[in-house]
C-alpha atoms as a PDB file:
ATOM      1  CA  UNK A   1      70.029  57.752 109.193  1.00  0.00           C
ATOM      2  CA  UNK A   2      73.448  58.812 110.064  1.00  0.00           C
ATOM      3  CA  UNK A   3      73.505  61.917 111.890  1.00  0.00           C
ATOM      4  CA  UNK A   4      75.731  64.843 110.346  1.00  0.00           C
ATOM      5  CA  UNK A   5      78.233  65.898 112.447  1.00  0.00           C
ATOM      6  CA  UNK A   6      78.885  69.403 113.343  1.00  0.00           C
ATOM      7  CA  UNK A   7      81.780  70.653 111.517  1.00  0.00           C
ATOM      8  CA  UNK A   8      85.440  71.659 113.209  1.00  0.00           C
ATOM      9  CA  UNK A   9      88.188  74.686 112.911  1.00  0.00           C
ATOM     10  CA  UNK A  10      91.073  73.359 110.869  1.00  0.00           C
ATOM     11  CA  UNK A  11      94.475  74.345 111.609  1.00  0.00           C
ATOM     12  CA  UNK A  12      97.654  73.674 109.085  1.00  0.00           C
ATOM     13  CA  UNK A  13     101.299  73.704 109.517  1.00  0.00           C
ATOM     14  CA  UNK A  14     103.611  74.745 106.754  1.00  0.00           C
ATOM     15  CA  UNK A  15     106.714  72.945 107.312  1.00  0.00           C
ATOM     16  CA  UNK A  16     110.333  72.313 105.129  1.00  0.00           C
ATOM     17  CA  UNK A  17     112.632  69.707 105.218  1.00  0.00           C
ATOM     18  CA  UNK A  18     115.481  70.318 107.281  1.00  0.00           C
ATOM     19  CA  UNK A  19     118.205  69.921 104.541  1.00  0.00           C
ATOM     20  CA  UNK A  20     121.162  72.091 104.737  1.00  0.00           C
ATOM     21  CA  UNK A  21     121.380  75.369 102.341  1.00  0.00           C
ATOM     22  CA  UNK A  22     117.554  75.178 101.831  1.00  0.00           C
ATOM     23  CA  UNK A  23     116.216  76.368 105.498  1.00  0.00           C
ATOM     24  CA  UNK A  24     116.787  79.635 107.285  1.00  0.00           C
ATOM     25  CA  UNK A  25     119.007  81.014 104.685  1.00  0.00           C
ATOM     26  CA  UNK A  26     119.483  84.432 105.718  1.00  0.00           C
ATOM     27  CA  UNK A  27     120.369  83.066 109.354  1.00  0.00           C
ATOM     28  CA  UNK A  28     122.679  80.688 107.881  1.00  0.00           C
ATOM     29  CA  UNK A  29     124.862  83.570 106.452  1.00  0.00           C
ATOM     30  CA  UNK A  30     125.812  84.302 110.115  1.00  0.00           C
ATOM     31  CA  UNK A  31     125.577  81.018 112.265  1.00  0.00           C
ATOM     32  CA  UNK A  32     126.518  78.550 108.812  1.00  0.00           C
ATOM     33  CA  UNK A  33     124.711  76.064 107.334  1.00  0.00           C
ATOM     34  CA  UNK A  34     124.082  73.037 109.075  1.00  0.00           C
ATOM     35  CA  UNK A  35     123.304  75.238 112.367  1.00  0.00           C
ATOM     36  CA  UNK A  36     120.734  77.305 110.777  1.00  0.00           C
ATOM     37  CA  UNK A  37     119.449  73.326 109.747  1.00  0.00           C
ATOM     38  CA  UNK A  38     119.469  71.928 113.012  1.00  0.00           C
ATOM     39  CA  UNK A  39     117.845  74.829 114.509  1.00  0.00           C
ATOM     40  CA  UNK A  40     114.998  74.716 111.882  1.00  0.00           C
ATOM     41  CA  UNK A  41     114.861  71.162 112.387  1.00  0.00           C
ATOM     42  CA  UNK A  42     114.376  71.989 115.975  1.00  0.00           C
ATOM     43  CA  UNK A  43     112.039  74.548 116.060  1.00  0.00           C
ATOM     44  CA  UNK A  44     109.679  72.203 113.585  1.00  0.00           C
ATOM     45  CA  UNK A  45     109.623  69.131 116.045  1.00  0.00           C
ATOM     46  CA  UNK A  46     108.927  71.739 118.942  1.00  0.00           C
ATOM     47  CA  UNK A  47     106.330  73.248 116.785  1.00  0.00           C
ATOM     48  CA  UNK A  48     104.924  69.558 116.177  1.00  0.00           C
ATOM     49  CA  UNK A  49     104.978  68.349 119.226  1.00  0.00           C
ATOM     50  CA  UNK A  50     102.302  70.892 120.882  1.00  0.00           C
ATOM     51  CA  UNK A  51      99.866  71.092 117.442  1.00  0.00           C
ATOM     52  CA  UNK A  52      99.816  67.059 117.592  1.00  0.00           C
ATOM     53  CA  UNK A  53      98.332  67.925 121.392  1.00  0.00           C
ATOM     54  CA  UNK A  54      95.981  70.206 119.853  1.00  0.00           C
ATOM     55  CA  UNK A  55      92.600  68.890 120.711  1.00  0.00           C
ATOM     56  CA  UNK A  56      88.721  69.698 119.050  1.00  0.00           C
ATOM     57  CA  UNK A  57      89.821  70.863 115.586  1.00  0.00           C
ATOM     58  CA  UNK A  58      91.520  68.790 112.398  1.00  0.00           C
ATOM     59  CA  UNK A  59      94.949  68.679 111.633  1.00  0.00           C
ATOM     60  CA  UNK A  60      97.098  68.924 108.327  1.00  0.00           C
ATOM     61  CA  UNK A  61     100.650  69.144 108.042  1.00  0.00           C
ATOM     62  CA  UNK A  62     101.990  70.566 104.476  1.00  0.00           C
ATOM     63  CA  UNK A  63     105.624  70.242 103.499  1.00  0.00           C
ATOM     64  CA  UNK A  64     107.655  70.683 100.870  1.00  0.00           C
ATOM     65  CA  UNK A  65     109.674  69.584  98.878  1.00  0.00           C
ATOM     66  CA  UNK A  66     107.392  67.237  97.526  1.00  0.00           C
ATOM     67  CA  UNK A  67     110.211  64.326  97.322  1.00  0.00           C
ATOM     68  CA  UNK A  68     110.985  64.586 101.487  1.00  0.00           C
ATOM     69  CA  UNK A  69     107.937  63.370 102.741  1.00  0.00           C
ATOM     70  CA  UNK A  70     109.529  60.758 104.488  1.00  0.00           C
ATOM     71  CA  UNK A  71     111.836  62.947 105.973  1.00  0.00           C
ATOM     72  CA  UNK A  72     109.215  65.256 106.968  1.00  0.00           C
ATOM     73  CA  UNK A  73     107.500  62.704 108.767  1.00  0.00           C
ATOM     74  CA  UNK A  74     110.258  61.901 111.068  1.00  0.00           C
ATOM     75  CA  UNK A  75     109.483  65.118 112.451  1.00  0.00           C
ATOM     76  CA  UNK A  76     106.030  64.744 113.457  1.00  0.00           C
ATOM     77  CA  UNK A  77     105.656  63.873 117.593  1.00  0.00           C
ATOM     78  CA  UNK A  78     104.063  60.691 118.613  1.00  0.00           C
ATOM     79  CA  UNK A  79     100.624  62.871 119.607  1.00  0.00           C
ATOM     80  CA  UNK A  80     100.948  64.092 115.819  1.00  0.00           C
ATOM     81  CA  UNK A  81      99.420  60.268 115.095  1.00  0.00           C
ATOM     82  CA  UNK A  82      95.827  61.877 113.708  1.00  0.00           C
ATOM     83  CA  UNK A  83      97.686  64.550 111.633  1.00  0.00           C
ATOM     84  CA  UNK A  84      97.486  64.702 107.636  1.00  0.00           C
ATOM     85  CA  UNK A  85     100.564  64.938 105.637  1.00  0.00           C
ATOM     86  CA  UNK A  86      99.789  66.478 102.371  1.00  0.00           C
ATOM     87  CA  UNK A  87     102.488  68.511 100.299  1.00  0.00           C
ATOM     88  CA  UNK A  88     102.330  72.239  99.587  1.00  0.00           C
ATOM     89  CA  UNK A  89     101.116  73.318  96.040  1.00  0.00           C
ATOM     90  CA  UNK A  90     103.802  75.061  93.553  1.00  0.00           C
ATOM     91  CA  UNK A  91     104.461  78.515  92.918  1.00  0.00           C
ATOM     92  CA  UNK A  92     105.569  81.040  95.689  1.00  0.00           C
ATOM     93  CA  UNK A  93     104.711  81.429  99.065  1.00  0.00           C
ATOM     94  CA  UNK A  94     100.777  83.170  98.665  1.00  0.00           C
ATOM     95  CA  UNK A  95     100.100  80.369  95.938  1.00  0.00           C
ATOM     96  CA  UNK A  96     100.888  77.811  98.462  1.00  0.00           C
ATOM     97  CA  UNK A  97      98.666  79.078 101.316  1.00  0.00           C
ATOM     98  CA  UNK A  98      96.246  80.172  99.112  1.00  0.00           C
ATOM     99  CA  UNK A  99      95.945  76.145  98.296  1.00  0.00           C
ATOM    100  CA  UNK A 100      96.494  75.148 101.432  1.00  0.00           C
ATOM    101  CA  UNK A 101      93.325  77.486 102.749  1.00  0.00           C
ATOM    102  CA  UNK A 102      91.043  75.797  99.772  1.00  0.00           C
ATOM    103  CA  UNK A 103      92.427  72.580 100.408  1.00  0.00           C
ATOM    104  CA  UNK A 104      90.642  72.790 104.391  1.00  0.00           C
ATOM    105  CA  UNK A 105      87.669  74.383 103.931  1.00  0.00           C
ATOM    106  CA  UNK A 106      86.878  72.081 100.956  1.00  0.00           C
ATOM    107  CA  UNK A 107      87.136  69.644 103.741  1.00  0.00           C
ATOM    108  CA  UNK A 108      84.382  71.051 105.604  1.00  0.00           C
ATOM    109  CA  UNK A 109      86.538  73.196 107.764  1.00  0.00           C
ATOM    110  CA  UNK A 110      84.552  75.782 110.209  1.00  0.00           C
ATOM    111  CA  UNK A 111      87.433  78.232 109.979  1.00  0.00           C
ATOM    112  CA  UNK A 112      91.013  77.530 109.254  1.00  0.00           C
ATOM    113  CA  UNK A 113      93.907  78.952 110.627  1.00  0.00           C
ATOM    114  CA  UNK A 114      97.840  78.218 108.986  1.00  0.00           C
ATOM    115  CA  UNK A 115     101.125  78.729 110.386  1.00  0.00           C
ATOM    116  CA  UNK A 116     104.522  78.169 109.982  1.00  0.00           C
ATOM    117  CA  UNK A 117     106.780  75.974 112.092  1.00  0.00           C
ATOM    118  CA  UNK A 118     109.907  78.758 112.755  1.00  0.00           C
ATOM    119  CA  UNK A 119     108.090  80.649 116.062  1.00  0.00           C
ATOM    120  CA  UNK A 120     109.333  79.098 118.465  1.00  0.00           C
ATOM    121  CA  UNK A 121     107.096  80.961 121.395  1.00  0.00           C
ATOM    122  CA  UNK A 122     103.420  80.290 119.171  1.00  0.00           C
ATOM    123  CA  UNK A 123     101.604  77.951 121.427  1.00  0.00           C
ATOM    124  CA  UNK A 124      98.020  76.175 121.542  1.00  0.00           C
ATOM    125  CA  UNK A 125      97.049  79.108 123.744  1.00  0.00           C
ATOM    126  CA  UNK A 126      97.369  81.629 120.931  1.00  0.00           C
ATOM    127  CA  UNK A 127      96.254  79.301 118.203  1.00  0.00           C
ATOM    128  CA  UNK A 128      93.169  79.008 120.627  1.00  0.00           C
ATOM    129  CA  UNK A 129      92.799  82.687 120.801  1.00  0.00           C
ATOM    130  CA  UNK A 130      92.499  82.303 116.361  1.00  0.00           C
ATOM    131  CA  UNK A 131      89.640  79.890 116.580  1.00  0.00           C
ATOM    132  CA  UNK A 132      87.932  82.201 119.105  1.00  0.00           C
ATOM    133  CA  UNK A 133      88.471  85.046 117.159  1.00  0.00           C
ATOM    134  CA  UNK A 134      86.682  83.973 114.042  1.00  0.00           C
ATOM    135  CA  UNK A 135      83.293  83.032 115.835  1.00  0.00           C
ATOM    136  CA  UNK A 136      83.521  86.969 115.413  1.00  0.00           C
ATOM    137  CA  UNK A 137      85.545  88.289 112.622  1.00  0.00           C
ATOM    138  CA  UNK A 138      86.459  87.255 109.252  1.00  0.00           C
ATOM    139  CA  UNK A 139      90.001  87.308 109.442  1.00  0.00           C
ATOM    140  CA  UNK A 140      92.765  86.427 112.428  1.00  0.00           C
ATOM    141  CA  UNK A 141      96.424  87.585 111.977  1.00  0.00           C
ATOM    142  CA  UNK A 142      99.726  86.999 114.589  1.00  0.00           C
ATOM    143  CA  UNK A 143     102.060  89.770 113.687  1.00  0.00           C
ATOM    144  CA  UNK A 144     105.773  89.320 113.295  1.00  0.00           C
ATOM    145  CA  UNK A 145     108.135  91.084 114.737  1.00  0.00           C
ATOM    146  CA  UNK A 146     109.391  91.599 111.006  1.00  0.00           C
ATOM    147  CA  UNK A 147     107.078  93.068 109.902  1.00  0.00           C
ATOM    148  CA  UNK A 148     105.264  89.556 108.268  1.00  0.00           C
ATOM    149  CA  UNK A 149     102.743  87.549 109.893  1.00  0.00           C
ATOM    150  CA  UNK A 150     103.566  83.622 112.147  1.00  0.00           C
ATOM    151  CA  UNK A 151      99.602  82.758 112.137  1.00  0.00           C
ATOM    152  CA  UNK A 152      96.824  83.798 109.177  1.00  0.00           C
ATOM    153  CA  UNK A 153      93.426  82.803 109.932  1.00  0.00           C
ATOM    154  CA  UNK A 154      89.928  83.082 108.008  1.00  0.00           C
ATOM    155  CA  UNK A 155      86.264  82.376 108.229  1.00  0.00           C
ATOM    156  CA  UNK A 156      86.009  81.624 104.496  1.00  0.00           C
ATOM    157  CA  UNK A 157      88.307  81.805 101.554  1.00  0.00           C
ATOM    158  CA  UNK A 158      89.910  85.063 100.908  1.00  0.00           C
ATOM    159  CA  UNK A 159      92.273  84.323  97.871  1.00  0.00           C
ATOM    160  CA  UNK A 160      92.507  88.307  97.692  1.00  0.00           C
ATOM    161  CA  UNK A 161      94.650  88.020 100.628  1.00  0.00           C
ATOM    162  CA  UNK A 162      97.831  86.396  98.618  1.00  0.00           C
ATOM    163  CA  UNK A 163      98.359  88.059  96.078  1.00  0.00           C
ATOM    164  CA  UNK A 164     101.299  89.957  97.167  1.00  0.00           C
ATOM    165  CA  UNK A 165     104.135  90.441  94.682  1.00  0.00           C
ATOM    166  CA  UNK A 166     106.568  90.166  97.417  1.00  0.00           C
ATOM    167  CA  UNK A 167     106.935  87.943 100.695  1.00  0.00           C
ATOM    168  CA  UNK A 168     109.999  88.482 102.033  1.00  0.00           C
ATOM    169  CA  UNK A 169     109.534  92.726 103.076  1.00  0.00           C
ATOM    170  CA  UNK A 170     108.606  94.495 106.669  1.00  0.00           C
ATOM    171  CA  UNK A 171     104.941  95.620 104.961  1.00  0.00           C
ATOM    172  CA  UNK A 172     103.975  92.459 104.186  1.00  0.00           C
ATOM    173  CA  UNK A 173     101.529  92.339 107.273  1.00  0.00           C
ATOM    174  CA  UNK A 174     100.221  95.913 106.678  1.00  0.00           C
ATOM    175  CA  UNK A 175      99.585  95.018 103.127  1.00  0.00           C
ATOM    176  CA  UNK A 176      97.445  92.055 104.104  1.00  0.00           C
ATOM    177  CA  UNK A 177      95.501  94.469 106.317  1.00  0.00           C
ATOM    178  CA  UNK A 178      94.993  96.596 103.347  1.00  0.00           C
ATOM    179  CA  UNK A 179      93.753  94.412 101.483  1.00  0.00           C
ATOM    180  CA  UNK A 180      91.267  93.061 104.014  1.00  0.00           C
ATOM    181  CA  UNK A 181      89.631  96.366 104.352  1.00  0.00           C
ATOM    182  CA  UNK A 182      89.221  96.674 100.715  1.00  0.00           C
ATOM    183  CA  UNK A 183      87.480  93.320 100.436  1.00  0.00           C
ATOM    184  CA  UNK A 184      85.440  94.759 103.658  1.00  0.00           C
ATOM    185  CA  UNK A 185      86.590  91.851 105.925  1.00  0.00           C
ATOM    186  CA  UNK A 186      86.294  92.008 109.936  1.00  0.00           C
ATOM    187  CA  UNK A 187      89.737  91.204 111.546  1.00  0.00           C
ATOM    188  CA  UNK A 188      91.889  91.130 114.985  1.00  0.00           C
ATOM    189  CA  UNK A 189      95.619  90.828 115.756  1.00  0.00           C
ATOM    190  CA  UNK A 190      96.685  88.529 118.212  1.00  0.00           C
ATOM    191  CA  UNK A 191      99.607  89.986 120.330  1.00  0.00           C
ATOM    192  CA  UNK A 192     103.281  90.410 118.178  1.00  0.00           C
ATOM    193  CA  UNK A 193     105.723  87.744 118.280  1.00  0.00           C
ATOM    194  CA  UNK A 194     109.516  86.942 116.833  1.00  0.00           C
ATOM    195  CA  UNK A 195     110.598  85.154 114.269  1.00  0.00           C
ATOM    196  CA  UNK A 196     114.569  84.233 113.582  1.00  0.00           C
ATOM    197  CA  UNK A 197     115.443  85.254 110.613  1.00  0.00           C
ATOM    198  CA  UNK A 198     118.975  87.005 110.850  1.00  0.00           C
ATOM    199  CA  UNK A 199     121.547  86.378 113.189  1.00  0.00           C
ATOM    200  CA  UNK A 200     120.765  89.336 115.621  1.00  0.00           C
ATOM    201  CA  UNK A 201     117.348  87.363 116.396  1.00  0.00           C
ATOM    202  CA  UNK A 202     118.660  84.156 117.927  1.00  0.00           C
ATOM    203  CA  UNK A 203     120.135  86.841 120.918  1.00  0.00           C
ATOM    204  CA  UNK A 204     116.428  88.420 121.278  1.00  0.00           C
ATOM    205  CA  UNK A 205     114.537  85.161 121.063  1.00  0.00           C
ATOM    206  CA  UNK A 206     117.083  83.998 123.893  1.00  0.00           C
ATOM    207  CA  UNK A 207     115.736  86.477 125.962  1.00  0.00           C
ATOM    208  CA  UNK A 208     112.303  85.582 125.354  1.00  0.00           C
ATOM    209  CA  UNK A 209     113.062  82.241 126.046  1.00  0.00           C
ATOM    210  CA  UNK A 210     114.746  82.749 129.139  1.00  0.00           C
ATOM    211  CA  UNK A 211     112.014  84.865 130.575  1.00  0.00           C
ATOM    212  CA  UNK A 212     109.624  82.157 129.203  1.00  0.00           C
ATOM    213  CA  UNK A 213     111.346  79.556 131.023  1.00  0.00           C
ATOM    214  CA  UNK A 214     111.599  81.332 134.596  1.00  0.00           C
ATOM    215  CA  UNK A 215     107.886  81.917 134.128  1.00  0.00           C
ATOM    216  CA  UNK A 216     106.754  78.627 133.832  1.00  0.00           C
ATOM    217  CA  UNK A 217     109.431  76.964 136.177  1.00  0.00           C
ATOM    218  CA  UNK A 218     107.150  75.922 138.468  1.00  0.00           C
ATOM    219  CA  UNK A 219     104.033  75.406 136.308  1.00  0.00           C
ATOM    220  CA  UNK A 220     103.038  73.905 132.936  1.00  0.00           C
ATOM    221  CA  UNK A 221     105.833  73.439 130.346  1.00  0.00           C
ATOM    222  CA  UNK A 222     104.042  71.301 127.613  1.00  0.00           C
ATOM    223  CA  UNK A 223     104.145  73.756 124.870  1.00  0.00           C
ATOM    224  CA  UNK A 224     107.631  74.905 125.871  1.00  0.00           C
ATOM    225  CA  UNK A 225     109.676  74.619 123.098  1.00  0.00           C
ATOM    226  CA  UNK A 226     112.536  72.799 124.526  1.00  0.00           C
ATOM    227  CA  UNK A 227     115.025  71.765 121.774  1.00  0.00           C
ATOM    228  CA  UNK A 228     115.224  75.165 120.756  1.00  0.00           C
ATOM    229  CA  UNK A 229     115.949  76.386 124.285  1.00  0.00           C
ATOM    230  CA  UNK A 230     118.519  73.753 124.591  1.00  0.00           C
ATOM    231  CA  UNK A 231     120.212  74.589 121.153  1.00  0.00           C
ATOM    232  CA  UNK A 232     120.279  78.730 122.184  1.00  0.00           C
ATOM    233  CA  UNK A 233     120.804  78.394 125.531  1.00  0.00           C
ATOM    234  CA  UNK A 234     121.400  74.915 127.630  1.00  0.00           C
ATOM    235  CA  UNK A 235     124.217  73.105 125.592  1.00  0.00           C
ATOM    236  CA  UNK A 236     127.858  73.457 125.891  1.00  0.00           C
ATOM    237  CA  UNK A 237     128.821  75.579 122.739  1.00  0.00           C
ATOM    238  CA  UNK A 238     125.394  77.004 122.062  1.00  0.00           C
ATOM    239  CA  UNK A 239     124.735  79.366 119.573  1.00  0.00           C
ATOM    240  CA  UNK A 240     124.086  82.576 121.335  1.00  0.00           C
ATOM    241  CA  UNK A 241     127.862  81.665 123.002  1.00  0.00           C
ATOM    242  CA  UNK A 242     128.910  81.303 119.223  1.00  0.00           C
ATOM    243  CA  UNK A 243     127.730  84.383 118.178  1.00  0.00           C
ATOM    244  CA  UNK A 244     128.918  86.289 121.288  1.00  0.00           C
ATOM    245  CA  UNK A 245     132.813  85.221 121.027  1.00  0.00           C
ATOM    246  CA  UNK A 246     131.861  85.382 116.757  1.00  0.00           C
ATOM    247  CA  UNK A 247     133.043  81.877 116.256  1.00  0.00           C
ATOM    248  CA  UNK A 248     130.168  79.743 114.403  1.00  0.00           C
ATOM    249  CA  UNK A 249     131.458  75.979 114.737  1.00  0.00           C
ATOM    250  CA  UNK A 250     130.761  73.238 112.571  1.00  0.00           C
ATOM    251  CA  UNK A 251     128.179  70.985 113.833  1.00  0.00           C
ATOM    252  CA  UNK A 252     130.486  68.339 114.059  1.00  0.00           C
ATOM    253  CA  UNK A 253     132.318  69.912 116.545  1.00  0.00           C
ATOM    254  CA  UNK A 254     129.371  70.769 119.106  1.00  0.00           C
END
């Protein structure tokens, strides 16, 4: 007789297909097009590359739109070689995770926690932190800076959880935490982190980087999310120098 074996956390990745005028639209409207792409593009693979070094707990990847799986996959990091690839549901944004939350647990998940592949300082350390959080409390939620949320986790479904009208507001966190007290749910909040959404966050998150960087100089830099560092920061023509002297170039001319 086969013996049953114990079941895991689960942790999915929403990711996009870096095509231009579909990603980061909001930041495109100050640094253009094809370098609010490429910046996506990088902060995905950085994303990838530490959740495919994720160890003890299953691993799906969701993208969208359905016809780019290939594309997505060029994304996914060598260690990403045990990840699923499965495409998001339809409908808006808490239709998709809503699925993508059923879709786990149906699996046998333990607990399941989803992000999103644009925060570029979330690290196996904090997605750690999720997993131990639900051994004690029904729900896990990363705030954003914005107002929003870069990490969701839950103990079982909660489908109450998505049905906000609107995704894209500041009060989209403290609406989620409204409605988890009225469904009588435990939860925690990992420590705040930023998101780039407009323009005036690449200059922040450079910051954060920096500091990040001098920290771990001398010590572990796996989850370091270097091509986002390198786009912001390292290259000749990066984009915090582009939005200082407020002179976005094409990417053809990086």
């Amino acid at each position: 007789m086969t013996e049953k074996q114990p079941s895991r956390p689960h942790l999915g990745v929403f990711v996009k297909a870096p095509l231009q005028g579909t990603v980061k639209t909001r930041l495109a409207k100050t640094i253009g097009e094809e370098n609010a792409r490429m910046l996506y593009e990088d902060m995905a693979a950085d994303t990838l590359q530490w959740v495919g070094k994720l160890d003890h707990c299953g691993k799906t990847v969701f993208y969208s739109p359905l016809k780019e799986r290939e594309l997505c996959r060029t994304l996914l990091a060598p260690e990403c070689r045990e990840t699923s690839l499965q495409p998001q549901a339809g409908g808006g944004l808490g239709n998709r995770m809503q699925a993508a939350f059923s879709q786990m647990f149906s699996q046998g998940a333990a607990a399941a926690v989803l992000i999103g592949s644009d925060c570029p300082l979330l690290d196996r350390k904090t997605v750690r932190k999720a997993f131990a959080s639900l051994k004690n409390n029904d729900l896990v939620l990363g705030p954003a800076s914005d107002g929003g949320y870069y990490l969701i986790g839950l103990r079982a479904p909660a489908p109450e959880l998505f049905q906000i009208g609107k995704w894209s507001h500041s009060l989209v966190l403290q609406q989620t935490i409204d409605s988890a007290r009225e469904i009588g749910l435990e939860f925690e909040l990992l420590p705040t982190l930023g998101d780039i959404d407009r323009g005036e966050d690449i200059a922040l998150l450079g910051e954060d980087l920096l500091e990040a960087w001098l920290h771990c100089r001398n010590g572990n830099r796996t989850d370091f999310p270097l091509r986002v560092f390198r786009r912001l920061l390292w290259e000749p023509g990066t984009l915090i120098y582009q939005l200082a002297t407020n002179s976005p170039q094409p990417a053809g001319n990086r």
